[in-house]
N, C-alpha and C. Protein backbone atom coordinates (compact mmCIF):
# COMPACT_ATOMS: atom_id res chain seq x y z
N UNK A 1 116.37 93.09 135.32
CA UNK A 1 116.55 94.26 134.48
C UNK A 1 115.33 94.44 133.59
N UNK A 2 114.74 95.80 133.86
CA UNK A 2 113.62 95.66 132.67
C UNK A 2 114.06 96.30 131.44
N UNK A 3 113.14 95.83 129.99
CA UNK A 3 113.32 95.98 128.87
C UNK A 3 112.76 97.27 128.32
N UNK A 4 112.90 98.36 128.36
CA UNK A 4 111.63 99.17 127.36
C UNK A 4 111.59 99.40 126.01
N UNK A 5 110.97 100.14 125.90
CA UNK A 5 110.58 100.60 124.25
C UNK A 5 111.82 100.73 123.54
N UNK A 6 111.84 101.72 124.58
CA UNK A 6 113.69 102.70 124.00
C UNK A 6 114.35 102.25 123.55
N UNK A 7 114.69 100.53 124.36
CA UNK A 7 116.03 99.15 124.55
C UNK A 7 116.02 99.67 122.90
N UNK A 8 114.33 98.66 123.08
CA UNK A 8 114.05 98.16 121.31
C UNK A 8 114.51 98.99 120.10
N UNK A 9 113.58 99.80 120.70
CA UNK A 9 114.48 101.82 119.89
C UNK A 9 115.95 101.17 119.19
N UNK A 10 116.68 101.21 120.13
CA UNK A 10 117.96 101.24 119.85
C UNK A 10 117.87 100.37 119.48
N UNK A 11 118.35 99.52 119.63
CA UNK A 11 118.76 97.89 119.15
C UNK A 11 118.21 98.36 117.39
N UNK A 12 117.00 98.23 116.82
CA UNK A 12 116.47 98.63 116.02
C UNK A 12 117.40 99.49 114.83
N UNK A 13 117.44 100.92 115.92
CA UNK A 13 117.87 102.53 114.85
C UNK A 13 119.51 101.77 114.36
N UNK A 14 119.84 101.71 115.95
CA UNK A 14 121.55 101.18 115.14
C UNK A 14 121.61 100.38 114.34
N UNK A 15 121.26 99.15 114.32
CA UNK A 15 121.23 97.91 113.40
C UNK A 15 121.12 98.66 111.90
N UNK A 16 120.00 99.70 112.00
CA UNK A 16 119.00 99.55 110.90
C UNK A 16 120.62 100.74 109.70
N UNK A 17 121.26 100.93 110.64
CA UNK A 17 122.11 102.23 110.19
C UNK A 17 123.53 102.06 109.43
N UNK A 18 123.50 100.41 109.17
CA UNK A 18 124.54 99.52 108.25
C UNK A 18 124.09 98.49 107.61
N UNK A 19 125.02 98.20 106.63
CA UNK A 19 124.35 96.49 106.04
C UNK A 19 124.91 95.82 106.83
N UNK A 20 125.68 95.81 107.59
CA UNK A 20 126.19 94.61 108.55
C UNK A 20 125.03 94.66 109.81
N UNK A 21 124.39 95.63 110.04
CA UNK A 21 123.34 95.75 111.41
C UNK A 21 121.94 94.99 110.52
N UNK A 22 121.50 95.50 109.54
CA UNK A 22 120.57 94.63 108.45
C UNK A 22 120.12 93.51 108.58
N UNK A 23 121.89 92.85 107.98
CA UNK A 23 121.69 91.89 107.76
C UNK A 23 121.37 90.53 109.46
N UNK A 24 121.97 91.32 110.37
CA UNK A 24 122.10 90.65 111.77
C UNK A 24 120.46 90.60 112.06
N UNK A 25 119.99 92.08 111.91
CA UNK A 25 118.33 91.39 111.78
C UNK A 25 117.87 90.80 111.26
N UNK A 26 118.13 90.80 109.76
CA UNK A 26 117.49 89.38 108.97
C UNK A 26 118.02 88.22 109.50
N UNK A 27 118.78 87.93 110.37
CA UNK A 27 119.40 86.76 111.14
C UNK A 27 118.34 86.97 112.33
N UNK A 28 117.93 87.65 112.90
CA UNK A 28 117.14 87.46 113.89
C UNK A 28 115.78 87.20 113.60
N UNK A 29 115.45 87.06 112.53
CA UNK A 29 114.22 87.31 112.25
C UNK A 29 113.33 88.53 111.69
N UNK A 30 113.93 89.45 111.57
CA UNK A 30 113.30 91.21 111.52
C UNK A 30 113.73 91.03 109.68
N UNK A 31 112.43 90.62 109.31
CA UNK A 31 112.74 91.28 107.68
C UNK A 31 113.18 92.22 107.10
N UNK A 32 113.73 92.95 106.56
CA UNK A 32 114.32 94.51 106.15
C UNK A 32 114.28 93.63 104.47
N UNK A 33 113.66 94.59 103.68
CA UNK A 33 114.11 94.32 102.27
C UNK A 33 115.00 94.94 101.70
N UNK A 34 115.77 95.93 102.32
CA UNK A 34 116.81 96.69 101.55
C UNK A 34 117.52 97.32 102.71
N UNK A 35 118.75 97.95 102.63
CA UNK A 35 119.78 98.42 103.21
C UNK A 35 119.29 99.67 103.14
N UNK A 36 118.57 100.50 104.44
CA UNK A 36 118.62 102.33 104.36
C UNK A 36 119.25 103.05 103.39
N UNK A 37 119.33 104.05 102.56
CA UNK A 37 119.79 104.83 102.52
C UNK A 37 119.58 106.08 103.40
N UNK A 38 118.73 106.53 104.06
CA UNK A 38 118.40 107.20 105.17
C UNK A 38 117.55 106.23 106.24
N UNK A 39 117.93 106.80 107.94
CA UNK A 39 117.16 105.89 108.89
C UNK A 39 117.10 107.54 109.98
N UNK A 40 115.88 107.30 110.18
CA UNK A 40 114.80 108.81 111.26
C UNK A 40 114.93 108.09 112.30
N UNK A 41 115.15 108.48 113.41
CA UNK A 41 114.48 108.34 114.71
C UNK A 41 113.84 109.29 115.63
N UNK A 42 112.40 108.84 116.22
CA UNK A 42 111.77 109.76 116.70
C UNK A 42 111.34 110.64 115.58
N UNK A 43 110.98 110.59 114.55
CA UNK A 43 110.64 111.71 113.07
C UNK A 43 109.45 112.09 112.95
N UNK A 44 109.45 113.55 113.59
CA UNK A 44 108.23 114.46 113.47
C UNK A 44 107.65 114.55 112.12
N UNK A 45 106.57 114.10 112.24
CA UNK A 45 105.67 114.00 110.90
C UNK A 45 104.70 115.23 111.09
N UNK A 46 104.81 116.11 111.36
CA UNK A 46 103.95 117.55 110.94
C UNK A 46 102.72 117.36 112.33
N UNK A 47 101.74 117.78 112.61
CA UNK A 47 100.76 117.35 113.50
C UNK A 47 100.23 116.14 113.41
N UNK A 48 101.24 115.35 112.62
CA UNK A 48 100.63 113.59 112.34
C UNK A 48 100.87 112.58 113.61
N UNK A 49 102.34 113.42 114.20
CA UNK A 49 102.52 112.49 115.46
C UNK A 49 104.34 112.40 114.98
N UNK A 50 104.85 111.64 116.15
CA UNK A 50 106.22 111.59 115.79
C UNK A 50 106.30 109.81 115.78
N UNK A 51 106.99 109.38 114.63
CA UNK A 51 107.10 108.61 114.54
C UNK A 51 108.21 107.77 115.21
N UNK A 52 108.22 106.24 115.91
CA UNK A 52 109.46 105.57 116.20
C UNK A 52 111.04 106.12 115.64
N UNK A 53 110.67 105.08 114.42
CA UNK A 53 111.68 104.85 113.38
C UNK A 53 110.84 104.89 111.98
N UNK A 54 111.91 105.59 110.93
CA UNK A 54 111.37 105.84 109.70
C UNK A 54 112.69 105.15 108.57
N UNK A 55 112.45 104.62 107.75
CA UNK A 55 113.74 104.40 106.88
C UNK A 55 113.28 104.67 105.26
N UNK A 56 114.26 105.24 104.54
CA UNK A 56 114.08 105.42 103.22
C UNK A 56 115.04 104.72 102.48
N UNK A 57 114.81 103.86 101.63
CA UNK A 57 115.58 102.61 101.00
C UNK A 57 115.26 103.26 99.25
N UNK A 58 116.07 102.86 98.52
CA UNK A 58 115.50 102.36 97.35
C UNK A 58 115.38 101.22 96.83
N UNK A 59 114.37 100.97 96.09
CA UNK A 59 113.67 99.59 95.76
C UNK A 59 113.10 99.67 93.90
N UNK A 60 113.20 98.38 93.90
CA UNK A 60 113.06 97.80 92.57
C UNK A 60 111.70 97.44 92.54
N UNK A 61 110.35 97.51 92.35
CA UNK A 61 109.05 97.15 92.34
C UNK A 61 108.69 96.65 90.46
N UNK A 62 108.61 96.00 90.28
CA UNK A 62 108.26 95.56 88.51
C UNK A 62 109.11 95.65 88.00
N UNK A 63 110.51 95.80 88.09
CA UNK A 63 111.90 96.59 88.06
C UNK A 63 111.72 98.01 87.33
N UNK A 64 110.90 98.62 88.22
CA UNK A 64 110.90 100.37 88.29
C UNK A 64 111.42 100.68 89.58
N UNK A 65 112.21 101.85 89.48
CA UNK A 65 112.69 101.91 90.89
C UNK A 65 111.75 102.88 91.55
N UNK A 66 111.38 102.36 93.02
CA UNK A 66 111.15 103.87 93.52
C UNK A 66 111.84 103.81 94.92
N UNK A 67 111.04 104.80 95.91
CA UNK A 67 111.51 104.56 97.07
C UNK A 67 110.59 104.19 98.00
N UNK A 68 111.27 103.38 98.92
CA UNK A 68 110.28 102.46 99.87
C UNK A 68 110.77 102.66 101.07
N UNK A 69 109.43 103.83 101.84
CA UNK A 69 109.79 104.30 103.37
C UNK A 69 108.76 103.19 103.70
N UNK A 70 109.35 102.92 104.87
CA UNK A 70 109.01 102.50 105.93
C UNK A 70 109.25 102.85 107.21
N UNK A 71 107.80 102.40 108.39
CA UNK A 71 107.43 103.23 109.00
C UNK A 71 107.27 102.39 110.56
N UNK A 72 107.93 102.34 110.84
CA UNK A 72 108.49 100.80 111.98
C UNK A 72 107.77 101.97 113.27
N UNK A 73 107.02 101.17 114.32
CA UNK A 73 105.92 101.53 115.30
C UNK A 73 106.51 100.45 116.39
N UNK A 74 106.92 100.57 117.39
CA UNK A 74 107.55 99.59 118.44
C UNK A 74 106.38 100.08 119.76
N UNK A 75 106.32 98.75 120.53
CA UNK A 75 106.02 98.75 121.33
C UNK A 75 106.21 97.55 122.63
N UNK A 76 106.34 98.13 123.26
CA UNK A 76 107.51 97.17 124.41
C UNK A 76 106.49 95.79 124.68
N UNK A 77 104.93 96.31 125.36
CA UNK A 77 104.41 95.01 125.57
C UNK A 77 103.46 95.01 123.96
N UNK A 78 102.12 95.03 124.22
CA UNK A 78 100.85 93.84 123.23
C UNK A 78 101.12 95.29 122.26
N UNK A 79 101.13 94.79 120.75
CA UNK A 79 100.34 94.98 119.63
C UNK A 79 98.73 94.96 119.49
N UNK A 80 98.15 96.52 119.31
CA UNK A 80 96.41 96.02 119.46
C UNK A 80 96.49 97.14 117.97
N UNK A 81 95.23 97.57 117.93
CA UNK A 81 94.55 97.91 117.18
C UNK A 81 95.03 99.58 117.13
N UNK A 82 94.89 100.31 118.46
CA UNK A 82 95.84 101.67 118.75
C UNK A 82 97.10 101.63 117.90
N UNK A 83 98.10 100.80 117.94
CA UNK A 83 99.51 100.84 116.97
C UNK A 83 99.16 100.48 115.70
N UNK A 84 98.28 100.02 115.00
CA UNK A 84 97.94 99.84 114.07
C UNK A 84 97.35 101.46 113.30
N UNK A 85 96.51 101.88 114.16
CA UNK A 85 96.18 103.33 113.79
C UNK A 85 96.79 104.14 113.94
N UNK A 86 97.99 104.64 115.11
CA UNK A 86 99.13 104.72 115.23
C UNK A 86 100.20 105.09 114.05
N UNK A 87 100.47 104.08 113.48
CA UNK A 87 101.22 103.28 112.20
C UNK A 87 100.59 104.39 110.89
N UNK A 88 99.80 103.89 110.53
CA UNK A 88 98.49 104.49 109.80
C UNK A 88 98.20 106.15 109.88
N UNK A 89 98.14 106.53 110.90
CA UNK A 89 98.40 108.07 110.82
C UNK A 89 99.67 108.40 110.23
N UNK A 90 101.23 107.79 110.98
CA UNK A 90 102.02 108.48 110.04
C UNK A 90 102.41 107.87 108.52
N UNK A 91 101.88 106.90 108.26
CA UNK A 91 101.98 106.43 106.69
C UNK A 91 101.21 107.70 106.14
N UNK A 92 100.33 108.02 106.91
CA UNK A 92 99.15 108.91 105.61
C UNK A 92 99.84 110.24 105.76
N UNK A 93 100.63 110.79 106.81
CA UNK A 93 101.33 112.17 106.91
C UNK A 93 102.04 112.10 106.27
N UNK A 94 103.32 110.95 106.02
CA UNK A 94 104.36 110.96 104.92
C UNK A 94 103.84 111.01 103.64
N UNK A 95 102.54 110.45 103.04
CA UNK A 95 102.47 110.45 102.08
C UNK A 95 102.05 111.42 101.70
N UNK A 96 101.51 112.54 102.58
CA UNK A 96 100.71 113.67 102.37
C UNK A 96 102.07 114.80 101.82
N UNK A 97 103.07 114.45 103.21
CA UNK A 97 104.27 115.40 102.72
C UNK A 97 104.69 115.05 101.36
N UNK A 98 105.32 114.48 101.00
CA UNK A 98 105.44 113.40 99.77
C UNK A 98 105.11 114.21 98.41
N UNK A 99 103.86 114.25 98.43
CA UNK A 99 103.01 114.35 97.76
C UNK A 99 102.72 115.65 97.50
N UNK A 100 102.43 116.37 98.33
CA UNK A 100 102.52 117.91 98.72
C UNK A 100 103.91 118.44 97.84
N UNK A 101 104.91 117.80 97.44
CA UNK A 101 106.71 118.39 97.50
C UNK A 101 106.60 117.52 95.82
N UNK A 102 105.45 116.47 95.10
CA UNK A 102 105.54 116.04 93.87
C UNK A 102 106.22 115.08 93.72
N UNK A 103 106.65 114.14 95.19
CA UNK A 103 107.35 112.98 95.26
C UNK A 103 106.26 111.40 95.10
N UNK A 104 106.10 111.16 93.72
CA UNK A 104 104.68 110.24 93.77
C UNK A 104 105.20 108.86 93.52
N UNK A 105 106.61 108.36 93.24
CA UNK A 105 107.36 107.17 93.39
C UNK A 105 107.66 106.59 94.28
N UNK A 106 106.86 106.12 95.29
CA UNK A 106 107.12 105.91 96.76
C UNK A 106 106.33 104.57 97.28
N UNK A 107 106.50 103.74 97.65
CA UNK A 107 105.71 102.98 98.42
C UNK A 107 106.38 103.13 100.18
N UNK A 108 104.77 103.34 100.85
CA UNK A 108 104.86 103.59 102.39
C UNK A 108 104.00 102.41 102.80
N UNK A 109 105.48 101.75 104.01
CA UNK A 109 104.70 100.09 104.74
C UNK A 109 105.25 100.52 106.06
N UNK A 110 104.03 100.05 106.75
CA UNK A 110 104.20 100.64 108.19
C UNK A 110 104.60 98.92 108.45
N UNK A 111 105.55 98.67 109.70
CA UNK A 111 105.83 97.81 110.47
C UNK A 111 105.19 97.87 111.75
N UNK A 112 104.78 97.19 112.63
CA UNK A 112 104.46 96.63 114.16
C UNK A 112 105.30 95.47 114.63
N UNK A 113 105.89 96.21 115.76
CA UNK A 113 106.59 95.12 116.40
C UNK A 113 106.19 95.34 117.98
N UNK A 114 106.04 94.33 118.42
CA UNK A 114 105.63 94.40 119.86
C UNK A 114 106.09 92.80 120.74
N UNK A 115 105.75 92.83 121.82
CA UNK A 115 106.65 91.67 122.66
C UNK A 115 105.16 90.62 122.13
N UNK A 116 104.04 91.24 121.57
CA UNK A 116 103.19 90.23 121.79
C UNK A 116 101.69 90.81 121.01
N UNK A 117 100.56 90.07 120.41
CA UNK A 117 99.79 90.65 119.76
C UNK A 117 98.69 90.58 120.83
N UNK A 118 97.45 91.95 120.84
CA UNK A 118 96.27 91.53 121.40
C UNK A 118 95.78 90.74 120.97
N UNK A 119 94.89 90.21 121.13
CA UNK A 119 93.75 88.77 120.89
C UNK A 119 92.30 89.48 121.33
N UNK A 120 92.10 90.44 119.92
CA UNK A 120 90.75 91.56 120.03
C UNK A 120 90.48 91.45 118.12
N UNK A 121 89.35 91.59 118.12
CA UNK A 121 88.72 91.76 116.49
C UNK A 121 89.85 92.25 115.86
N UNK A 122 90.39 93.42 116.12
CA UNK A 122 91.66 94.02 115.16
C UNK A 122 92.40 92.90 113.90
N UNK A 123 92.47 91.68 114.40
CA UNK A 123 93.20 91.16 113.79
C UNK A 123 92.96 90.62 112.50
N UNK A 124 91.07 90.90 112.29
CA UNK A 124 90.82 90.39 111.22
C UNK A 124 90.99 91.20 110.56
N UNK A 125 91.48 92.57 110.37
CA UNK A 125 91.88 93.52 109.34
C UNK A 125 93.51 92.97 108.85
N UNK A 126 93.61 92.47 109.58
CA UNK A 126 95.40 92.51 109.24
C UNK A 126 95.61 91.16 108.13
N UNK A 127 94.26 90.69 108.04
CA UNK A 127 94.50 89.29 106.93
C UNK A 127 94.41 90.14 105.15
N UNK A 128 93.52 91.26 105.48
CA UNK A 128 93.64 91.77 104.07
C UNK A 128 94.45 93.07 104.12
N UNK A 129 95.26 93.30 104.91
CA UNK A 129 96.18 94.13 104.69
C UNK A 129 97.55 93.67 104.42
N UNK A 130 98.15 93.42 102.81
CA UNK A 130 99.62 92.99 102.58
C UNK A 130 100.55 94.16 102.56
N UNK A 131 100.31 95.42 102.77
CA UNK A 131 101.45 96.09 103.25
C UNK A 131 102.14 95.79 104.85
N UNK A 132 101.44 96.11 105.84
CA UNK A 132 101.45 96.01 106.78
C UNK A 132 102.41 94.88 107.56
N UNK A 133 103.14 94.58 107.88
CA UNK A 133 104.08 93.52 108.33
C UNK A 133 103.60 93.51 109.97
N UNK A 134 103.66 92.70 110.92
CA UNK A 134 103.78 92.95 112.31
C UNK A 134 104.90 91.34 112.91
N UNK A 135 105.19 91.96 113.63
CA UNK A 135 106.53 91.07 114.44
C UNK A 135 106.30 91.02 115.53
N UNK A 136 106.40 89.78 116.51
CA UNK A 136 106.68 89.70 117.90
C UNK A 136 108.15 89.78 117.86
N UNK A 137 108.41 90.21 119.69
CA UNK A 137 109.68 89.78 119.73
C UNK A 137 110.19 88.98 120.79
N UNK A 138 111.29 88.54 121.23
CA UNK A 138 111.27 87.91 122.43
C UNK A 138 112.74 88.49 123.08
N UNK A 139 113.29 88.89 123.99
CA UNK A 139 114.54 89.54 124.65
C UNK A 139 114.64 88.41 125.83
N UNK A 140 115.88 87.57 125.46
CA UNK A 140 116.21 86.07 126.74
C UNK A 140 117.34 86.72 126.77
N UNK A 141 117.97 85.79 127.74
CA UNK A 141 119.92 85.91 128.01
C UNK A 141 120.27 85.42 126.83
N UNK A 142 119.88 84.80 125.99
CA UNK A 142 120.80 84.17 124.52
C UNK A 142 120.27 85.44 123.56
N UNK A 143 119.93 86.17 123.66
CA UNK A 143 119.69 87.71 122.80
C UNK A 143 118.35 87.82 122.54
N UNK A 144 118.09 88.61 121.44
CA UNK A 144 116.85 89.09 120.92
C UNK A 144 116.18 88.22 119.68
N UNK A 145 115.72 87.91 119.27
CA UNK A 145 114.70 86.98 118.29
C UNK A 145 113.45 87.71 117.61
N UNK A 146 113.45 88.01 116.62
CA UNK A 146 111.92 88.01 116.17
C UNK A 146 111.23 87.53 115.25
N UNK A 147 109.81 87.22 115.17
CA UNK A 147 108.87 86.08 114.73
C UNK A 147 107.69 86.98 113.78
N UNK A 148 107.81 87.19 112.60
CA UNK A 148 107.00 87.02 111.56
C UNK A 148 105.57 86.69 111.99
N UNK A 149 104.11 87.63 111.83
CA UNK A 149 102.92 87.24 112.51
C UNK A 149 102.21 86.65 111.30
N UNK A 150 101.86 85.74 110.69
CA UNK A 150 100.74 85.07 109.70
C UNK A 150 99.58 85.80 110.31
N UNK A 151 98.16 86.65 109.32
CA UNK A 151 97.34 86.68 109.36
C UNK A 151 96.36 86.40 108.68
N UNK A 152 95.78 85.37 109.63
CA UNK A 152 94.80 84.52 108.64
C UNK A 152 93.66 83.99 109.46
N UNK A 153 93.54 84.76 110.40
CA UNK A 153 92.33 84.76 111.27
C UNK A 153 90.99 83.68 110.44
N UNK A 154 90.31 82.91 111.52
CA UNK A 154 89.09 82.29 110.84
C UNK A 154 88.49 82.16 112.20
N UNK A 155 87.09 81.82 112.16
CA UNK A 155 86.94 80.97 113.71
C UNK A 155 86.78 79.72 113.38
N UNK A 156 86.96 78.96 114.62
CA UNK A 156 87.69 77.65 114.50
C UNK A 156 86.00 77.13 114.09
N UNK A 157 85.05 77.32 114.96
CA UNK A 157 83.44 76.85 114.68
C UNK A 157 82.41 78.18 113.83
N UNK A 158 82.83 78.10 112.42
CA UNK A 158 81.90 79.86 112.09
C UNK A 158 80.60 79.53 112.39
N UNK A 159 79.98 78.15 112.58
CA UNK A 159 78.12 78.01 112.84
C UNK A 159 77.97 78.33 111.29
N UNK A 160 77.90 78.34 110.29
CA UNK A 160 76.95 79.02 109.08
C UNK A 160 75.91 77.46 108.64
N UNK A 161 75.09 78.58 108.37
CA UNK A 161 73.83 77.25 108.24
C UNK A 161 73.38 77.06 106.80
């Protein structure tokens, strides 16, 4: 049986659409810091592109509240540098709408989840980017799993003289 995007899609939108679906991802591994109050799927972002999945939570930051969309980018096989920019286009369309309408209490974190990361330069951006989250995942007969990516790229020999 093959797996696609879509599976993920789903598995994902529904979960994401209760605190009991939430919390089953934070059991799998899939961080969520807050329970939706709204969850998009497929969400046309203006000529920005249509996004996966979109969720609007409210959140406590310094204990000021604002709201914290997030901007979840799936992809069935490798995570490269494309979903990263991807991601990144519609963070900057939401914030544009946002912003445009006088909504300036907002923090926007794009997610990447993919079965697997490229192994291309890209990755040394992702050590100084702390919004940005990215996830592998894995789909066996004992269910779905996902794994938190550390970025902290170095080379193992830098040569500096």
């Amino acid at each position: 049986m093959d797996f696609y995007e879509s599976d993920l899609e789903d598995i994902i939108f529904h979960s994401l659409r209760t605190s009991g679906g939430v919390e089953k991802l934070k059991l799998l591994g899939l961080e969520i810091k807050d329970t939706p109050i709204r969850v998009f799927r497929q969400l046309r972002i203006g000529n920005y592109g249509i996004a996966d999945i979109v969720t609007v939570s409210k959140w406590y930051f310094s204990g000021t509240p604002k709201l914290l969309v997030t901007v979840y980018e799936l992809k069935k096989n490798g995570i490269d540098e494309k979903a990263l920019i991807q991601a990144y286009r519609y963070v900057t369309g939401i914030s544009h709408y946002l912003r445009n309408r006088g909504i300036n209490n907002v923090i926007i974190e794009p997610v990447l989840i993919g079965r697997s990361i490229a192994n291309s330069d890209w990755v040394y951006l992702m050590g100084n980017d702390p919004l940005c989250d990215v996830f592998t995942y894995e789909y066996k007969i004992d269910g779905m799993r996902f794994n938190q990516q550390p970025f902290s790229y170095n080379l193992v020999e830098p040569n500096f003289k």
